[in-house]
C-alpha atoms as a PDB file:
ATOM      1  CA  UNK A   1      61.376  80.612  74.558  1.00  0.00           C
ATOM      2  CA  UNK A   2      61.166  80.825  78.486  1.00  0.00           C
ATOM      3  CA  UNK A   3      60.596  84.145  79.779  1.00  0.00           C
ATOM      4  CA  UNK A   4      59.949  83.522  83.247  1.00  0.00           C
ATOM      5  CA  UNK A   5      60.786  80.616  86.140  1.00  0.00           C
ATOM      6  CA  UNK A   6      59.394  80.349  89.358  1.00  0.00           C
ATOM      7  CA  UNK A   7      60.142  77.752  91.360  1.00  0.00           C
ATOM      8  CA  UNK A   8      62.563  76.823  94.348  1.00  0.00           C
ATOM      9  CA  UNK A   9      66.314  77.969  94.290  1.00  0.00           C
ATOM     10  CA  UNK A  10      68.796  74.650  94.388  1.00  0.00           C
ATOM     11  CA  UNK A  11      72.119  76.575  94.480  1.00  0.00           C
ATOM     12  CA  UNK A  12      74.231  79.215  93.858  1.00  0.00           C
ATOM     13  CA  UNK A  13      77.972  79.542  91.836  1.00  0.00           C
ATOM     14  CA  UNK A  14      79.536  82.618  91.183  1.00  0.00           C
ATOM     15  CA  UNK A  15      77.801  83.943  88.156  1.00  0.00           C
ATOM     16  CA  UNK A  16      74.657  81.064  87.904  1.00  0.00           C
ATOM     17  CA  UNK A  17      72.197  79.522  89.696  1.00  0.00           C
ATOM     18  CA  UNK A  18      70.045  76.774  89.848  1.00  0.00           C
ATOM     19  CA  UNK A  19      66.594  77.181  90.215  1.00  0.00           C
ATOM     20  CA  UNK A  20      64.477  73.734  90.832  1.00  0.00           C
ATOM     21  CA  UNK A  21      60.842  74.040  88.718  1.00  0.00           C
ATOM     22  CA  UNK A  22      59.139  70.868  89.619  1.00  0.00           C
ATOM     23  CA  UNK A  23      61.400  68.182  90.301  1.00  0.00           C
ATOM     24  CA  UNK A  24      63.770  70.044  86.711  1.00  0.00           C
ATOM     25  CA  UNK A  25      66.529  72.135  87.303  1.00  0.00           C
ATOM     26  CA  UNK A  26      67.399  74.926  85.076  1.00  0.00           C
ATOM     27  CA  UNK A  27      71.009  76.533  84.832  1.00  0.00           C
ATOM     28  CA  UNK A  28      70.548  80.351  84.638  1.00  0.00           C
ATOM     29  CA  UNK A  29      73.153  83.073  84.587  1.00  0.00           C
ATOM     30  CA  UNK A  30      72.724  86.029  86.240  1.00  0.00           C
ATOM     31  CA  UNK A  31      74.422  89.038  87.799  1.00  0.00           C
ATOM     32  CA  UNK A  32      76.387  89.510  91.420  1.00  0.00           C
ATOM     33  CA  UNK A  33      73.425  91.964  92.312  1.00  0.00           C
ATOM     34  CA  UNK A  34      70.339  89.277  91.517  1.00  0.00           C
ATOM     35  CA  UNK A  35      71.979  85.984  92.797  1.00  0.00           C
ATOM     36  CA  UNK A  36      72.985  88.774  95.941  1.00  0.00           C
ATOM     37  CA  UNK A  37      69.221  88.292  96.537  1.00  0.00           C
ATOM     38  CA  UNK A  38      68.596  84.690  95.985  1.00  0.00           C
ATOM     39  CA  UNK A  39      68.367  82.400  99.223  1.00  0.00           C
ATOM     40  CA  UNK A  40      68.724  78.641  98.490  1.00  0.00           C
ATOM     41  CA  UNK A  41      65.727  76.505 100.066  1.00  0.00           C
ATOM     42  CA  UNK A  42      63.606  79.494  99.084  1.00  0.00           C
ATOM     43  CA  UNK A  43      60.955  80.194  96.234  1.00  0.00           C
ATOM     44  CA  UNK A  44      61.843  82.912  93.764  1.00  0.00           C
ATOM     45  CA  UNK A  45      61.005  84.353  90.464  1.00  0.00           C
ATOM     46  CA  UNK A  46      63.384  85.476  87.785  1.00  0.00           C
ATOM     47  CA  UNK A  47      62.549  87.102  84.499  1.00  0.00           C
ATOM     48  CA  UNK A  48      64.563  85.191  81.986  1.00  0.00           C
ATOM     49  CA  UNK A  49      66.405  85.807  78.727  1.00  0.00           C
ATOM     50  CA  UNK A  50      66.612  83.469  76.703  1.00  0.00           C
ATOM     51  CA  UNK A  51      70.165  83.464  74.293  1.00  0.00           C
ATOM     52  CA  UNK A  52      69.869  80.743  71.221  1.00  0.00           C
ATOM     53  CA  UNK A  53      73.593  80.130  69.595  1.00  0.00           C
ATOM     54  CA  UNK A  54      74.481  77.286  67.166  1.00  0.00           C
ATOM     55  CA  UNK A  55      75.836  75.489  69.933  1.00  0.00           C
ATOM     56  CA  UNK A  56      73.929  76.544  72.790  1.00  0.00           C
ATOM     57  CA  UNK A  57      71.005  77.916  74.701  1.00  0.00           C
ATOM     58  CA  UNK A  58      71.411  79.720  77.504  1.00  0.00           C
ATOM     59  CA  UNK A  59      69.209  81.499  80.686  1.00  0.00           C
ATOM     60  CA  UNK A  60      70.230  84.957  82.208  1.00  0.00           C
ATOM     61  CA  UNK A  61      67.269  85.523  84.894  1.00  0.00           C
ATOM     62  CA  UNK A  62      66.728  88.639  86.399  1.00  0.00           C
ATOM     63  CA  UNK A  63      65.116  89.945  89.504  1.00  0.00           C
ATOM     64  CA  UNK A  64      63.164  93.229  88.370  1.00  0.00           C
ATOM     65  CA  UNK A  65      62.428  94.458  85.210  1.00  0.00           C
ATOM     66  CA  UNK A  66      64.759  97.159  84.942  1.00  0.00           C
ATOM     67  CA  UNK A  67      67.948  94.957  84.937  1.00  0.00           C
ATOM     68  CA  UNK A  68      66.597  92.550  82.208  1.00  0.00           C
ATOM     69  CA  UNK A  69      65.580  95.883  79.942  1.00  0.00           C
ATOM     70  CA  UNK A  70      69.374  96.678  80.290  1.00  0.00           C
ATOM     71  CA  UNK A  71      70.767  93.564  79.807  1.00  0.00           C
ATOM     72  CA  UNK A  72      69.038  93.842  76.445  1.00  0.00           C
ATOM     73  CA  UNK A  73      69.963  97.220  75.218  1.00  0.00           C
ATOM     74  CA  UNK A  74      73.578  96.659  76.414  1.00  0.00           C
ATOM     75  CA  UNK A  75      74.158  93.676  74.428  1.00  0.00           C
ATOM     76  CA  UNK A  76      73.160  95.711  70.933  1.00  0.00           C
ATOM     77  CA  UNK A  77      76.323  97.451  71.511  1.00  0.00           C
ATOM     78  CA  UNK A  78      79.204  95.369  69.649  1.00  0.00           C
ATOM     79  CA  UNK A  79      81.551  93.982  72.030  1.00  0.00           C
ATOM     80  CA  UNK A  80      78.923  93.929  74.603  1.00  0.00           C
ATOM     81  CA  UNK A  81      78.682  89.865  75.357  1.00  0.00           C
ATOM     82  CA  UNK A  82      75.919  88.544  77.784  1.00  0.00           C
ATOM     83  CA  UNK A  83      79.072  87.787  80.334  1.00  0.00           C
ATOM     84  CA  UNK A  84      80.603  91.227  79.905  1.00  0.00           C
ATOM     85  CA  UNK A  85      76.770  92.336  80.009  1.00  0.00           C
ATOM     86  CA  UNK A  86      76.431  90.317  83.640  1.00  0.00           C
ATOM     87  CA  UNK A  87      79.420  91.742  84.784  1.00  0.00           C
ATOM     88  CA  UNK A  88      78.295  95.018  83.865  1.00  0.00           C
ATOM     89  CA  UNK A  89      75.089  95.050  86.077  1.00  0.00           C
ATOM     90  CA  UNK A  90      77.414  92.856  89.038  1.00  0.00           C
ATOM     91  CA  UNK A  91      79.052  96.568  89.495  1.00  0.00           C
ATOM     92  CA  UNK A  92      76.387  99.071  88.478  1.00  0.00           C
ATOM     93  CA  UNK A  93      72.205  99.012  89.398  1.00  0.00           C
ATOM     94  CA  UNK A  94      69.551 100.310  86.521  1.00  0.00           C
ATOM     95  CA  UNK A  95      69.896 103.412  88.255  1.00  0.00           C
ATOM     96  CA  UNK A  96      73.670 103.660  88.704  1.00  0.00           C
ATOM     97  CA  UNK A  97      73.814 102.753  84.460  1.00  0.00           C
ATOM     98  CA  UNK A  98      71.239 105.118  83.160  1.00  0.00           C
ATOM     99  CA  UNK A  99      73.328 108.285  85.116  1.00  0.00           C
ATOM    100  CA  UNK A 100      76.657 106.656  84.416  1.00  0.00           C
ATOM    101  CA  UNK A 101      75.166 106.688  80.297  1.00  0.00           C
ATOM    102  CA  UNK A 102      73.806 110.129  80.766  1.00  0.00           C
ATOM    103  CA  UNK A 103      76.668 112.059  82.841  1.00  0.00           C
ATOM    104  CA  UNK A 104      79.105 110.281  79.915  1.00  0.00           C
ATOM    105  CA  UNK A 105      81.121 108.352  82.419  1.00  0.00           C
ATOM    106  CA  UNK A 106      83.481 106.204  80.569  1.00  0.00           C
ATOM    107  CA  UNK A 107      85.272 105.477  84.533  1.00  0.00           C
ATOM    108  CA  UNK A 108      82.150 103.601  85.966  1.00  0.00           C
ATOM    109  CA  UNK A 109      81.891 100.864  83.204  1.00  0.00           C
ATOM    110  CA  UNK A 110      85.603 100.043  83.668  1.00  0.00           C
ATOM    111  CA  UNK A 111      84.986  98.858  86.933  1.00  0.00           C
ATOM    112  CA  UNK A 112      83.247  95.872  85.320  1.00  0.00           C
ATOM    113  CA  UNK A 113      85.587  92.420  84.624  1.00  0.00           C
ATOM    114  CA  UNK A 114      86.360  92.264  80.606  1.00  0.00           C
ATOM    115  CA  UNK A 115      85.347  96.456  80.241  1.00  0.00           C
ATOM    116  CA  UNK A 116      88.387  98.494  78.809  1.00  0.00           C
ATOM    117  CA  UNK A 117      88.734 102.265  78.374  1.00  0.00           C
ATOM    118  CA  UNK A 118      87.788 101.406  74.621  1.00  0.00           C
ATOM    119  CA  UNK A 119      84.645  99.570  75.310  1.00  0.00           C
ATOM    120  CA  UNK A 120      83.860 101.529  77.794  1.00  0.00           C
ATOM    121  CA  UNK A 121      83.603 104.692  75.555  1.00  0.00           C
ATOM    122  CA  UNK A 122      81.723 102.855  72.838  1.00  0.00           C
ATOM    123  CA  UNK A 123      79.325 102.043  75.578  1.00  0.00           C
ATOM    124  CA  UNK A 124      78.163 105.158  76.341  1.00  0.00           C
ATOM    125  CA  UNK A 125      78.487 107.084  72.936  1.00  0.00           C
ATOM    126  CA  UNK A 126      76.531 104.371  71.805  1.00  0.00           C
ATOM    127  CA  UNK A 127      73.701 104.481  74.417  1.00  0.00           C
ATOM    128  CA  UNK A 128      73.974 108.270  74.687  1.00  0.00           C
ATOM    129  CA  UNK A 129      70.200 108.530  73.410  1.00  0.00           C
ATOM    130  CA  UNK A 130      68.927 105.244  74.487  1.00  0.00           C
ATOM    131  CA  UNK A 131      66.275 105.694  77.284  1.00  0.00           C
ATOM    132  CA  UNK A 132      66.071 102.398  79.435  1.00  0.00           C
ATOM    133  CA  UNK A 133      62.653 102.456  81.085  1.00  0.00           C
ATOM    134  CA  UNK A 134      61.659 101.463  84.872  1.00  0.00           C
ATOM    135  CA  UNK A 135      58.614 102.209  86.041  1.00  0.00           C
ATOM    136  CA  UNK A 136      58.496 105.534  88.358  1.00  0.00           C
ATOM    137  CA  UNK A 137      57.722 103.941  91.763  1.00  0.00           C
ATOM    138  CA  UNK A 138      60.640 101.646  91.149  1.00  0.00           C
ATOM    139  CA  UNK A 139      62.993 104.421  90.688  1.00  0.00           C
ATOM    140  CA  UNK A 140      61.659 106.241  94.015  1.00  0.00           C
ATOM    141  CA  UNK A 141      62.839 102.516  95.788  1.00  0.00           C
ATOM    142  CA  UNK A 142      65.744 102.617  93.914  1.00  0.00           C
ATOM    143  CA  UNK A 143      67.392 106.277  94.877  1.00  0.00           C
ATOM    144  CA  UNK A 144      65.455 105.435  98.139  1.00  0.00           C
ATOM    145  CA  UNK A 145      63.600 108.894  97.958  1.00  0.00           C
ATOM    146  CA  UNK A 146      60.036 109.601  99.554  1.00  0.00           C
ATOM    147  CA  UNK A 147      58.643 110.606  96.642  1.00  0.00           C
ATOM    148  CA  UNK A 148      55.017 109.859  94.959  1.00  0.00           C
ATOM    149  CA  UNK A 149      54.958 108.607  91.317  1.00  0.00           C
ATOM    150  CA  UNK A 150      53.485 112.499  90.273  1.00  0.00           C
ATOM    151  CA  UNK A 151      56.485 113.638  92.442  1.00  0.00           C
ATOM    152  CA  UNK A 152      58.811 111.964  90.382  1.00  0.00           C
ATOM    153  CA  UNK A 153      57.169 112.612  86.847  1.00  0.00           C
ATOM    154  CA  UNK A 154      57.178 116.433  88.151  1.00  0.00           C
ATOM    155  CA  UNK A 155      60.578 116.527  88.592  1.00  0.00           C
ATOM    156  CA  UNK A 156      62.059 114.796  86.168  1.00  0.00           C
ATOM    157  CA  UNK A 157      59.684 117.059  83.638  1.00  0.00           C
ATOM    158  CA  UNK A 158      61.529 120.255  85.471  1.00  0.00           C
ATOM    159  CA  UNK A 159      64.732 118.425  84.611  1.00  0.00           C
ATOM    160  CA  UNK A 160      63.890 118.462  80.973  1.00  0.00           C
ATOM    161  CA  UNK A 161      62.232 122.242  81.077  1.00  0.00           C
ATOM    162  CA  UNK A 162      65.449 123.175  82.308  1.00  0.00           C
ATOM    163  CA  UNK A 163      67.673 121.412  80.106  1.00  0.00           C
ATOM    164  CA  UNK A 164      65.712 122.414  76.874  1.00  0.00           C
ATOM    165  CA  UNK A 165      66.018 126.535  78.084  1.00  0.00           C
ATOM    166  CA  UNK A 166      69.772 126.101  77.989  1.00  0.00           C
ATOM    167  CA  UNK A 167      71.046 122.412  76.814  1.00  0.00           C
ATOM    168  CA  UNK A 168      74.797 123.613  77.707  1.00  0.00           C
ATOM    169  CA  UNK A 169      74.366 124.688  81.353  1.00  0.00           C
ATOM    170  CA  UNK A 170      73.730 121.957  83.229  1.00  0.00           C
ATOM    171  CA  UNK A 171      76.971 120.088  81.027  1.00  0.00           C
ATOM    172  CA  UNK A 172      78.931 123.586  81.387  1.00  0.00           C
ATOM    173  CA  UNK A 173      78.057 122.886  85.753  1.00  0.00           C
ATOM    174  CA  UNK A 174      78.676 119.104  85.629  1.00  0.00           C
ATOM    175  CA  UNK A 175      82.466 120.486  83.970  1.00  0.00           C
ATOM    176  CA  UNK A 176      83.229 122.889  86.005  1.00  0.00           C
ATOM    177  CA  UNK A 177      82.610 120.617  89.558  1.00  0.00           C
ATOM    178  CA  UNK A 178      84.943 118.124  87.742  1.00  0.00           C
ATOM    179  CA  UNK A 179      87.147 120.556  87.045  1.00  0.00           C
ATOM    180  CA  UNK A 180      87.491 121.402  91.216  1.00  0.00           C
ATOM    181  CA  UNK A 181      88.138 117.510  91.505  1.00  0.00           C
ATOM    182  CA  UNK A 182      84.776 115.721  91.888  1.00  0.00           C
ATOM    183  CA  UNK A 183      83.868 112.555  90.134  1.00  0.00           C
ATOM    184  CA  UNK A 184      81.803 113.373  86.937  1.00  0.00           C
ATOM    185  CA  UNK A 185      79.294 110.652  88.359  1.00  0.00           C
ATOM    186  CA  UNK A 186      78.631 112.339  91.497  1.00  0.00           C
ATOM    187  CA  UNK A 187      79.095 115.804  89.799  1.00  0.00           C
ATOM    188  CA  UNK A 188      76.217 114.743  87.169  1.00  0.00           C
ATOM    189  CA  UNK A 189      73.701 113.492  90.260  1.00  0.00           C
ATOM    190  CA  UNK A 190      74.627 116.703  92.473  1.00  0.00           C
ATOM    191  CA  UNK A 191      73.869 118.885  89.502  1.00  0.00           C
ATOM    192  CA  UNK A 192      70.646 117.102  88.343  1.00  0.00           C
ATOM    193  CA  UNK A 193      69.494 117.473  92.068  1.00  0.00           C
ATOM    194  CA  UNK A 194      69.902 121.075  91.772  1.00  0.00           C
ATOM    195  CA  UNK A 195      68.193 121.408  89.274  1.00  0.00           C
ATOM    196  CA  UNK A 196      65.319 119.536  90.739  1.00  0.00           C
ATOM    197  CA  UNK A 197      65.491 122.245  93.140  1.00  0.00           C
ATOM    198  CA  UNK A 198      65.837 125.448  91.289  1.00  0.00           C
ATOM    199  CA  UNK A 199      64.843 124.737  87.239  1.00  0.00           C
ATOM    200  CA  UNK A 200      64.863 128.048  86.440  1.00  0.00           C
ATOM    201  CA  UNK A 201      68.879 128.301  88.310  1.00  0.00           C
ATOM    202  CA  UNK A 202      71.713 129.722  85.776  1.00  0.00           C
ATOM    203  CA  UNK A 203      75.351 127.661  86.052  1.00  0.00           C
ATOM    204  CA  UNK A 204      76.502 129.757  88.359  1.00  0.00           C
ATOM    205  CA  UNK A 205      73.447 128.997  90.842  1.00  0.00           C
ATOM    206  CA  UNK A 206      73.605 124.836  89.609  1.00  0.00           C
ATOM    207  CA  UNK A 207      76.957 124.774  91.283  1.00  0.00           C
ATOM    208  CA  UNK A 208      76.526 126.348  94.243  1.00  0.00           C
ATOM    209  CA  UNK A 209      73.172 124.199  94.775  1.00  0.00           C
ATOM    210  CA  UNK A 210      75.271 121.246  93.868  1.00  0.00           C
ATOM    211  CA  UNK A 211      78.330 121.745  96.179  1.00  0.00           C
ATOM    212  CA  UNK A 212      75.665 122.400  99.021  1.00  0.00           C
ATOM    213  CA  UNK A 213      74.627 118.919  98.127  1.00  0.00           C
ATOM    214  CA  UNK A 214      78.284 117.607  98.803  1.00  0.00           C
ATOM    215  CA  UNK A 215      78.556 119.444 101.712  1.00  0.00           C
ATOM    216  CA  UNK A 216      75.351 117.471 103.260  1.00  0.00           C
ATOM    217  CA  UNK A 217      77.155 114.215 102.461  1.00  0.00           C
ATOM    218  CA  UNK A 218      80.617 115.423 104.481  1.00  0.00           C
END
């Protein structure tokens, strides 16, 4: 099985590309995001998956780890192809899929071609206790945050302190700012960042943290 290419990139389509390993070019699929970062004439590296069927093999490359760990835990869930899977992570980052999975937000999956209300909800009850790993320097480049590794491992362990004190408040919070008209995405980050900053907070003090957190972004 491949696992990884390196070589020169040939071309680019819509959802493929051709990367150019020694004088062989290799078809591989990949997402809007990845081939977004791909610059023909130039040298890259993808992380490949390699999909045997009866009549076919097939490449889906990746550019970071992160997006090849949840290409792989998407497709366990049934109805979840590789193409519905690529069209998935053309819409969403790593990041943007493990809060969409965790905040329970049927809405941001639909965005993606071939994803219906149905699938949609399958997705996410499915993957409700799946943890998709990234290593914690990559999330601080992903949510662009100036944060050290400990900084990060320190707050998201406050997260969980908080959390297992009172599993219903930071849900009850996340509810309540949906309920005054915000997104549950951007309700479930706002609330999570409050709680970064106050662990010990009740509801009450989550969403007042959190709509201060709106307010920054007006």
């Amino acid at each position: 099985m491949i696992a990884k290419l390196r070589g020169v990139v040939d071309s680019t389509g819509e959802d493929f590309c051709v990367v150019d390993v020694n004088g062989v070019g290799y078809l591989v699929f990949a997402s809007a995001k990845t081939l977004g970062k791909l610059v023909p004439g130039a040298e890259t590296t993808l992380l490949i998956e390699t999909v045997v069927r009866e009549d076919s093999i097939s490449l889906f490359g990746f550019y970071d780890a992160w997006e090849k760990e949840w290409f792989t835990t998407l497709t366990k869930v049934q109805g979840v192809g590789a193409k519905v899977c690529l069209a998935i992570l053309s819409v969403l980052t790593p990041l943007q899929l493990a809060q969409a999975v965790s905040a329970q937000d049927k809405n941001s999956f639909t965005r993606a071609s071939g994803v219906g209300p149905k699938l949609a909800a399958r997705i996410v009850t499915e993957l409700k206790d799946k943890i998709v790993t990234i290593p914690v320097t990559d999330m601080a480049k992903e949510m662009n945050m100036e944060m050290t590794p400990q900084d990060q491992v320190n707050s998201y362990e406050d997260v969980l302190a908080s959390q297992a004190g009172d599993p219903n408040k930071m849900e009850d919070a996340i509810s309540a700012l949906v309920n005054l008209g915000y997104q549950r995405l951007e309700a479930y980050k706002a609330v999570n960042q409050a709680a970064l900053q106050a662990p010990d907070a009740d509801m009450g003090e989550l969403i007042k943290l959190a709509l201060r957190e709106f307010a920054k972004k007006d």
